[in-house]
N, C-alpha and C. Protein backbone atom coordinates (compact mmCIF):
# COMPACT_ATOMS: atom_id res chain seq x y z
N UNK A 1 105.69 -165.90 165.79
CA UNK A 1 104.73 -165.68 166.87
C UNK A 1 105.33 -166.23 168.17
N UNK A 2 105.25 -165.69 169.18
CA UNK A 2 105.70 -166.00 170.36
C UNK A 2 104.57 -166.43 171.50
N UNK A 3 105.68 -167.55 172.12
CA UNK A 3 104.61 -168.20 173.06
C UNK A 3 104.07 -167.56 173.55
N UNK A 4 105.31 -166.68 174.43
CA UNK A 4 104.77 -165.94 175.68
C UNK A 4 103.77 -164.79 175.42
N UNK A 5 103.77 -164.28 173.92
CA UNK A 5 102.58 -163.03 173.86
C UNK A 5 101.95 -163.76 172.66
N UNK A 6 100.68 -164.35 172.43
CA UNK A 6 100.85 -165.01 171.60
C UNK A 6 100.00 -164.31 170.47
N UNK A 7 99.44 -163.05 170.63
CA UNK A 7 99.38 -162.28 169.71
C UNK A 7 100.11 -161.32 169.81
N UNK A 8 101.36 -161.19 170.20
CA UNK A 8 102.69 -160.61 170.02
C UNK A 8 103.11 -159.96 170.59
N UNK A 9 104.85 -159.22 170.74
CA UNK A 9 105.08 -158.86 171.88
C UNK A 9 104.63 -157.18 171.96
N UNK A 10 104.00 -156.89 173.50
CA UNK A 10 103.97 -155.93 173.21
C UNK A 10 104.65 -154.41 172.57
N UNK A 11 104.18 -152.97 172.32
CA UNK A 11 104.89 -152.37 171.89
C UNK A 11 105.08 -150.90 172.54
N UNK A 12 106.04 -150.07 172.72
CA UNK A 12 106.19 -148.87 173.41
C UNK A 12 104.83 -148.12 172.96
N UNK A 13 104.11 -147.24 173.52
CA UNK A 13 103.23 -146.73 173.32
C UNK A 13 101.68 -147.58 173.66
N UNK A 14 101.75 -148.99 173.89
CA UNK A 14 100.68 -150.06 173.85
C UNK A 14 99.95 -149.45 175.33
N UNK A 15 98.69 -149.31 175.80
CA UNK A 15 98.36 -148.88 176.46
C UNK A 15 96.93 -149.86 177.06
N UNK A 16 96.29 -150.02 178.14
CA UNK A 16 95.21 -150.66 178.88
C UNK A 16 95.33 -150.01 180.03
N UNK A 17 93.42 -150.02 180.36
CA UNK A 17 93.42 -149.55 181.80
C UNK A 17 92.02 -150.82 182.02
N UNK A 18 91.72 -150.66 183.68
CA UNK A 18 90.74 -151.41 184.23
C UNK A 18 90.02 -150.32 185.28
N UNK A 19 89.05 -150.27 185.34
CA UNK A 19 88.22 -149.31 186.28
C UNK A 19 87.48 -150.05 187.65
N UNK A 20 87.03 -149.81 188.49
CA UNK A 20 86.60 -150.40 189.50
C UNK A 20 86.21 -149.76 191.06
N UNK A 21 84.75 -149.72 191.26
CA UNK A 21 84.51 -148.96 192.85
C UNK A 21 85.08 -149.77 194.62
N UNK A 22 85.70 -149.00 194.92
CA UNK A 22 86.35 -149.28 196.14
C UNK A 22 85.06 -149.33 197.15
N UNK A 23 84.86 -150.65 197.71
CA UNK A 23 83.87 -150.52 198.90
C UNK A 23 84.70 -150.60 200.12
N UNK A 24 83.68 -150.92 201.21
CA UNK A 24 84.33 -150.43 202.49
C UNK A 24 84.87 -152.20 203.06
N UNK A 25 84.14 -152.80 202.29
CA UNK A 25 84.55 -154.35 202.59
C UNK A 25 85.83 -154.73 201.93
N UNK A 26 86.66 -153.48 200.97
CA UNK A 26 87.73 -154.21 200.35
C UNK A 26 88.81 -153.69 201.65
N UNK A 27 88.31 -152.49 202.40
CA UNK A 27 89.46 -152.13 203.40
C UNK A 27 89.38 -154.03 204.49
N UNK A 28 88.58 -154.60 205.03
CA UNK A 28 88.37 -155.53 205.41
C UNK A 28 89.29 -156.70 204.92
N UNK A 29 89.03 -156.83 203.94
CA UNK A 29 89.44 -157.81 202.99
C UNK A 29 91.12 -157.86 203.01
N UNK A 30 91.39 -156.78 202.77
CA UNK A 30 92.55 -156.55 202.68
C UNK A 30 93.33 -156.57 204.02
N UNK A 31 93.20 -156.16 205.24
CA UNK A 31 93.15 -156.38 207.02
C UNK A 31 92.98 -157.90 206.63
N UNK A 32 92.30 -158.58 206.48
CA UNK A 32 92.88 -159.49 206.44
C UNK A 32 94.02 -160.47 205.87
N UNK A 33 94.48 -160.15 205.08
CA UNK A 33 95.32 -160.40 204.23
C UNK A 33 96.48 -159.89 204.28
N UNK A 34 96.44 -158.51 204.81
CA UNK A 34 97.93 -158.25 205.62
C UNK A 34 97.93 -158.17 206.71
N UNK A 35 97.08 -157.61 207.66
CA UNK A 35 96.89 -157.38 209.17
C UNK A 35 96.79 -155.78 209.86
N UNK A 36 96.94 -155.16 208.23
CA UNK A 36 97.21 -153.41 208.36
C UNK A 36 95.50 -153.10 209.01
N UNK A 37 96.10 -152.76 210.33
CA UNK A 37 94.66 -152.66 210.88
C UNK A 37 94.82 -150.75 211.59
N UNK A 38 95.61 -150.07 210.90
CA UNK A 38 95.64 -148.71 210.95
C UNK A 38 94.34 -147.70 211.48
N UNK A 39 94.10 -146.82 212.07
CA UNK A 39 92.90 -146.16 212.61
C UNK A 39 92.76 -145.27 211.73
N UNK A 40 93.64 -145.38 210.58
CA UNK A 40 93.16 -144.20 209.05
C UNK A 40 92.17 -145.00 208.57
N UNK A 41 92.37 -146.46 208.81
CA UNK A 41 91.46 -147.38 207.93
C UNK A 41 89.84 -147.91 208.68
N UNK A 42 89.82 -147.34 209.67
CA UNK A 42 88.99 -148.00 210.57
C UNK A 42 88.35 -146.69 211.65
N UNK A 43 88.93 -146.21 211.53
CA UNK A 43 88.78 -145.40 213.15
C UNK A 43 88.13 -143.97 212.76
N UNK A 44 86.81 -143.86 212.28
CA UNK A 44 86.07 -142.55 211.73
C UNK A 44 86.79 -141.32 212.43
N UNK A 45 86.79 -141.21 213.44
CA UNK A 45 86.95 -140.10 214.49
C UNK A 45 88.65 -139.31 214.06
N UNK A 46 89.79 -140.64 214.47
CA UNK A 46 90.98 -140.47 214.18
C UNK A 46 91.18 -139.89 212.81
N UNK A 47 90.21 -140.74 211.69
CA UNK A 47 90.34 -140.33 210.64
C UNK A 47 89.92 -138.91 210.18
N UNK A 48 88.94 -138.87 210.27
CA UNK A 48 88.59 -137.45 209.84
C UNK A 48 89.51 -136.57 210.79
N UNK A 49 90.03 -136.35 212.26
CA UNK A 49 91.03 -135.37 212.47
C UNK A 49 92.21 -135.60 212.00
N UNK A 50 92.90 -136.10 210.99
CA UNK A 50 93.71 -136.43 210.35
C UNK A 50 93.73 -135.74 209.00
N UNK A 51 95.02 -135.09 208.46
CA UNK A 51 94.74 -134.72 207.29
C UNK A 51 94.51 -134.59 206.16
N UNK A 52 93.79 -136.31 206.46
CA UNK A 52 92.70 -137.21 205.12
C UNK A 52 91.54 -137.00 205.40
N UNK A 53 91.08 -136.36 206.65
CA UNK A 53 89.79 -136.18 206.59
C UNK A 53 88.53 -137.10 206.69
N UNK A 54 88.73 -138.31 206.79
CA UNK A 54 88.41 -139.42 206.76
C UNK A 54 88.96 -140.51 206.23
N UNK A 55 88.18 -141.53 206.54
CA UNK A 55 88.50 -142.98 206.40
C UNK A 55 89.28 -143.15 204.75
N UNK A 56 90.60 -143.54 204.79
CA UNK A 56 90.86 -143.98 203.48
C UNK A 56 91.26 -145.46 203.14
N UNK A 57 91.19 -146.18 201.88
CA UNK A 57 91.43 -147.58 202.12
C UNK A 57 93.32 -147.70 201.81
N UNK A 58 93.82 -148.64 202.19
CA UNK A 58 94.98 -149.10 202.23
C UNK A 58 95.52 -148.95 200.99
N UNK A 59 97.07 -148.15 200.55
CA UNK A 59 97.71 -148.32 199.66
C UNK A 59 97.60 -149.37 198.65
N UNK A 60 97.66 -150.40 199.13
CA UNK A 60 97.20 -151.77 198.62
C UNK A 60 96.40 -152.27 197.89
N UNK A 61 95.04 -151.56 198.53
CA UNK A 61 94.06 -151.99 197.83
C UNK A 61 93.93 -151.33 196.75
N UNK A 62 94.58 -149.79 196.58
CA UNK A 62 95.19 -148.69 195.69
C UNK A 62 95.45 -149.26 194.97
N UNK A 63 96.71 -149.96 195.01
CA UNK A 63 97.68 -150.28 193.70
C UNK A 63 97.02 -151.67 193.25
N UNK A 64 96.06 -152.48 194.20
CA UNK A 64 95.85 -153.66 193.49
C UNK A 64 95.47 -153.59 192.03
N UNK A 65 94.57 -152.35 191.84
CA UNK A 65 94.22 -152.97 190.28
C UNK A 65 95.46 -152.56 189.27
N UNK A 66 96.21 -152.33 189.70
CA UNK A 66 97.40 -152.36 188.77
C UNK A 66 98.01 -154.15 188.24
N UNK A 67 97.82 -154.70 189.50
CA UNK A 67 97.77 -155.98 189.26
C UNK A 67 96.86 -156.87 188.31
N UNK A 68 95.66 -156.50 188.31
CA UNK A 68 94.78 -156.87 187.53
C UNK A 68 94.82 -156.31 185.98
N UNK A 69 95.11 -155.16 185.78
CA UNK A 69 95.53 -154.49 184.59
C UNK A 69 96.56 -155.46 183.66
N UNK A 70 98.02 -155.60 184.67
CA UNK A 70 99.11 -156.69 183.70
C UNK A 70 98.40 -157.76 183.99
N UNK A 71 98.04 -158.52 184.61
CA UNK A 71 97.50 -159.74 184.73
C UNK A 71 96.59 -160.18 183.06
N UNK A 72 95.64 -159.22 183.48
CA UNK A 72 94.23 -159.01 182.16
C UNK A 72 94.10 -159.02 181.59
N UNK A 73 95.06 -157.82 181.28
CA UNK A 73 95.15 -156.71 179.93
C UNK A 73 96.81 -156.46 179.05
N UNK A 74 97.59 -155.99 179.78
CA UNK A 74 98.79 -155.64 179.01
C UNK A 74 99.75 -156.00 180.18
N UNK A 75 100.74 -156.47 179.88
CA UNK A 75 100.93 -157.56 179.19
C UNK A 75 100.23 -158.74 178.45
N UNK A 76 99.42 -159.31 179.87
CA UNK A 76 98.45 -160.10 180.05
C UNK A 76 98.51 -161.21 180.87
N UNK A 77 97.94 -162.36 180.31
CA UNK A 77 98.32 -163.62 181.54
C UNK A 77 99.03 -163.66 181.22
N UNK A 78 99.82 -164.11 182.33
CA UNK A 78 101.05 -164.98 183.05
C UNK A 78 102.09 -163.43 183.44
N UNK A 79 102.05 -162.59 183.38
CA UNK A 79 103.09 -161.46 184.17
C UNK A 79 102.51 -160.74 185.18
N UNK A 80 103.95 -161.22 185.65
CA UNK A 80 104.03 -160.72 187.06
C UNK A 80 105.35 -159.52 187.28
N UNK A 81 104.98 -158.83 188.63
CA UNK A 81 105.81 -158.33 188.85
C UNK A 81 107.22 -158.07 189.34
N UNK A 82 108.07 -157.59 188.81
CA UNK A 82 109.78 -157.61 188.80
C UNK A 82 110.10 -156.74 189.72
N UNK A 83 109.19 -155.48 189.46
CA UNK A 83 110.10 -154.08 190.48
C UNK A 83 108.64 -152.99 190.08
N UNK A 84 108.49 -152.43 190.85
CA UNK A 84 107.42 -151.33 191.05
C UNK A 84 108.29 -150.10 191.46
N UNK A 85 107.95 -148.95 191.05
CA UNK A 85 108.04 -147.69 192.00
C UNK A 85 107.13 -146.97 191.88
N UNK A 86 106.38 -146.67 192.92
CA UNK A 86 105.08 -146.39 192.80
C UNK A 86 105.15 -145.27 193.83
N UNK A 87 104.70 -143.86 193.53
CA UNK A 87 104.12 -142.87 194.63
C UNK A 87 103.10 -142.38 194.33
N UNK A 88 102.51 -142.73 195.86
CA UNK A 88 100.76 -142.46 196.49
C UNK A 88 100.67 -140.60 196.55
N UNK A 89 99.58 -140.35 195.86
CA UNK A 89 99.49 -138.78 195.64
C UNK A 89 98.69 -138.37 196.53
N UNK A 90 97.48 -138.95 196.56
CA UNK A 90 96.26 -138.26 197.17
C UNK A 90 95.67 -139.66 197.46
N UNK A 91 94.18 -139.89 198.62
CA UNK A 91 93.67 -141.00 199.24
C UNK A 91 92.84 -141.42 198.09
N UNK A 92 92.48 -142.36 198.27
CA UNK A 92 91.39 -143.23 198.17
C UNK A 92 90.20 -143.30 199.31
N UNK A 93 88.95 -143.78 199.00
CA UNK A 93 88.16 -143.59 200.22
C UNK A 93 87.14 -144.66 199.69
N UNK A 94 86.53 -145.78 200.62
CA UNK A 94 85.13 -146.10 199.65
C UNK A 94 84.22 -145.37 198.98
N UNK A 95 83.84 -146.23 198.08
CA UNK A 95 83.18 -145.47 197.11
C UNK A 95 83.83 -144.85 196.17
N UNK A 96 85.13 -144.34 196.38
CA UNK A 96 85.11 -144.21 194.99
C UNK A 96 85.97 -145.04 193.70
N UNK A 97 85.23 -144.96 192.38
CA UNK A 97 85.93 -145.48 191.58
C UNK A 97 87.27 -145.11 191.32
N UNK A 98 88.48 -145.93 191.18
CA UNK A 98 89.05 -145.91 190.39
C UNK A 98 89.53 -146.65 189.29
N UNK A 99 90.67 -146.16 188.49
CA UNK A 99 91.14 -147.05 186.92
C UNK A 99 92.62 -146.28 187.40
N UNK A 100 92.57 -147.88 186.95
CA UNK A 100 94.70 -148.46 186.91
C UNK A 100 94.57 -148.36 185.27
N UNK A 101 95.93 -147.43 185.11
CA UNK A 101 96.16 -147.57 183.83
C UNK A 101 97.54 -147.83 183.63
N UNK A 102 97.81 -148.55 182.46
CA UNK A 102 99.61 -149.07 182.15
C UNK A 102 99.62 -148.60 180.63
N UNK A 103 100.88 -148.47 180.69
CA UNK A 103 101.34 -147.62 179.29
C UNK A 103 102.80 -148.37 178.79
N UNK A 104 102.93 -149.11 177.98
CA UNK A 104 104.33 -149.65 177.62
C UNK A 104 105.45 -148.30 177.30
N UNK A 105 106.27 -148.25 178.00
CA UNK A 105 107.68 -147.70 177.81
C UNK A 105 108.72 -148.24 177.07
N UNK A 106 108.98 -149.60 177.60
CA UNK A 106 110.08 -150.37 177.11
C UNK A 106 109.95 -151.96 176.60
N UNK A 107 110.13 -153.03 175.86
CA UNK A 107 110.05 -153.72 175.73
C UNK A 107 111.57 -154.42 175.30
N UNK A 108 111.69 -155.53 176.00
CA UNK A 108 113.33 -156.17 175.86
C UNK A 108 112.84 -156.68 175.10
N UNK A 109 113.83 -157.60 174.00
CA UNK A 109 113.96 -157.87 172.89
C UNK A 109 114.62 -159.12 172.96
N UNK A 110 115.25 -159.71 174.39
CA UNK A 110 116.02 -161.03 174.77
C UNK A 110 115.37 -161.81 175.59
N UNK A 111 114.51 -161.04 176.28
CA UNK A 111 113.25 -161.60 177.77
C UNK A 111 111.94 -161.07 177.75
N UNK A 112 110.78 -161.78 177.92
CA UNK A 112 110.00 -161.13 177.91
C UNK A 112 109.74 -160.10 178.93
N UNK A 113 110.10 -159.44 179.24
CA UNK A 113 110.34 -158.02 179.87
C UNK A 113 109.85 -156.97 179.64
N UNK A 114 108.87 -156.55 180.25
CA UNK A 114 108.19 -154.90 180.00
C UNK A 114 108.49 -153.85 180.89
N UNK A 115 108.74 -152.81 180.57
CA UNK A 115 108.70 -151.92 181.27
C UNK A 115 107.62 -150.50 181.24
N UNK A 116 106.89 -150.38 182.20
CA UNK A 116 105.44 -149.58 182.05
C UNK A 116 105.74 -148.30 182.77
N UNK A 117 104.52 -147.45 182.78
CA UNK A 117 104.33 -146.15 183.21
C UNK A 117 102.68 -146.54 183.89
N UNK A 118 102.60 -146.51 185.11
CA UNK A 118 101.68 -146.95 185.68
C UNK A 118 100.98 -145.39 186.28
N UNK A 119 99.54 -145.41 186.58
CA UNK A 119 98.60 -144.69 186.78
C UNK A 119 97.46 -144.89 187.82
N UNK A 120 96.94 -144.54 188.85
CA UNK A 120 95.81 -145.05 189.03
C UNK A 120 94.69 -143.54 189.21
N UNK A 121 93.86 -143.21 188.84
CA UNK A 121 92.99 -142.23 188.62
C UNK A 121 91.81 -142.45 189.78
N UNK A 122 91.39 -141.18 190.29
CA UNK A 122 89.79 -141.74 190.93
C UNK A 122 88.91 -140.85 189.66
N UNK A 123 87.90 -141.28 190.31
CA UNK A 123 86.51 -140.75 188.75
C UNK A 123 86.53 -139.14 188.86
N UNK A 124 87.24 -138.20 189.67
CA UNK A 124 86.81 -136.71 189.80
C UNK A 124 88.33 -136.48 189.54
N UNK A 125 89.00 -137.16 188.32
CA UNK A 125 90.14 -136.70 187.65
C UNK A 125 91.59 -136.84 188.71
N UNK A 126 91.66 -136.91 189.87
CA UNK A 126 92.84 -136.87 190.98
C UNK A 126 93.57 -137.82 191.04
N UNK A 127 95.23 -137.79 189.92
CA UNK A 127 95.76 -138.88 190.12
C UNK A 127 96.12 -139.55 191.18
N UNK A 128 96.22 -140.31 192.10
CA UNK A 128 96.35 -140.94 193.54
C UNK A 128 97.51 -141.70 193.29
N UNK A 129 97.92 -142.29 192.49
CA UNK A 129 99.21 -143.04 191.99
C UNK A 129 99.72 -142.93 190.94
N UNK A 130 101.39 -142.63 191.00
CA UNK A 130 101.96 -142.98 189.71
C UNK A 130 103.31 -143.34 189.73
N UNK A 131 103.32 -143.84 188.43
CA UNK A 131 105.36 -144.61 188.88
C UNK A 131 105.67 -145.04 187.31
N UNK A 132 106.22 -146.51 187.78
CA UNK A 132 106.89 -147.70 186.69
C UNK A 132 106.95 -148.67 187.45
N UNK A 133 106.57 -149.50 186.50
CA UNK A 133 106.63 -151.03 187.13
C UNK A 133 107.57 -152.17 185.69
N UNK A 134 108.44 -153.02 186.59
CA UNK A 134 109.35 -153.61 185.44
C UNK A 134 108.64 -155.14 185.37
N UNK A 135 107.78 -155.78 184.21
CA UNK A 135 107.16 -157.27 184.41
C UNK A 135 107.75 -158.00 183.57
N UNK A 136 107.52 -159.42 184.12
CA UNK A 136 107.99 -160.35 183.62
C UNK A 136 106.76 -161.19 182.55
N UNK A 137 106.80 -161.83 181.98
CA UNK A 137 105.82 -162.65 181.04
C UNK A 137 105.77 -164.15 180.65
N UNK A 138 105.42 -164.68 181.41
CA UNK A 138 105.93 -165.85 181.01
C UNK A 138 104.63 -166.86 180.53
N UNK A 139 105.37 -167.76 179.28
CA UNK A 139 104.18 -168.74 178.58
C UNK A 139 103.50 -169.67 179.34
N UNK A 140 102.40 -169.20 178.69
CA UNK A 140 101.49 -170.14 180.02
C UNK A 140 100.80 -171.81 179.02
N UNK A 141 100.78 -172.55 179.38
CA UNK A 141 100.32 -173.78 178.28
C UNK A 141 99.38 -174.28 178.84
């Protein structure tokens, strides 16, 4: 049994997702936290003549629940991220839900090391993100 997964290491095919509604306070939240104060994110008018059509929230706040997913779920605690490649498909907007989903691809066999197939879905089926992300795992005591 291993520290670092301590009900074991994960396996290719191992899969978790997390679901969650985007409000208009996470575009906020997030402006603060980076300073991305963009008029896609803020600026109704700009936005909707833009060819998002309106207000969408920050990449960021996009991919966050991917974070929460390895954090949570698969891997679990204690991994973090090594390397992402992640491309944004379609917006996000408040209100709507989405789910980060991770899918094991690879698992090293010398480090705790995963390698995933990452997802993020809104609720009317439109993938908005997808990639690989490479995590690390480390034992937490």
């Amino acid at each position: 049994m291993s520290t670092t997964w301590p009900k074991g290491a994960p396996r290719p095919g191992d899969r978790a997702e997390l679901s969650r509604t985007v409000e208009a306070a996470d575009i906020e939240l997030f402006t603060r936290i980076s300073g991305d104060r963009n008029p896609l994110h803020y600026d109704e008018q700009a936005a909707a003549d833009s060819r998002f059509g309106g207000i969408i929230v920050q990449g960021g706040v996009t991919s966050a629940i991917l974070n929460a997913v390895v954090a949570e779920r698969l891997p679990g605690p204690g991994t973090v991220f090594l390397n992402v490649n992640w491309n944004f498909l379609a917006p996000v907007r408040p209100g709507d839900e989405i789910t980060g989903a991770v899918q094991v691809i690879e698992v090293r066999t010398d480090k705790p090391i995963t390698k995933l197939r990452t997802t993020v879905t809104r609720q009317d089926g439109t993938l908005v993100l997808e990639g690989t992300a490479v995590c690390y795992t480390t034992a937490l005591i």
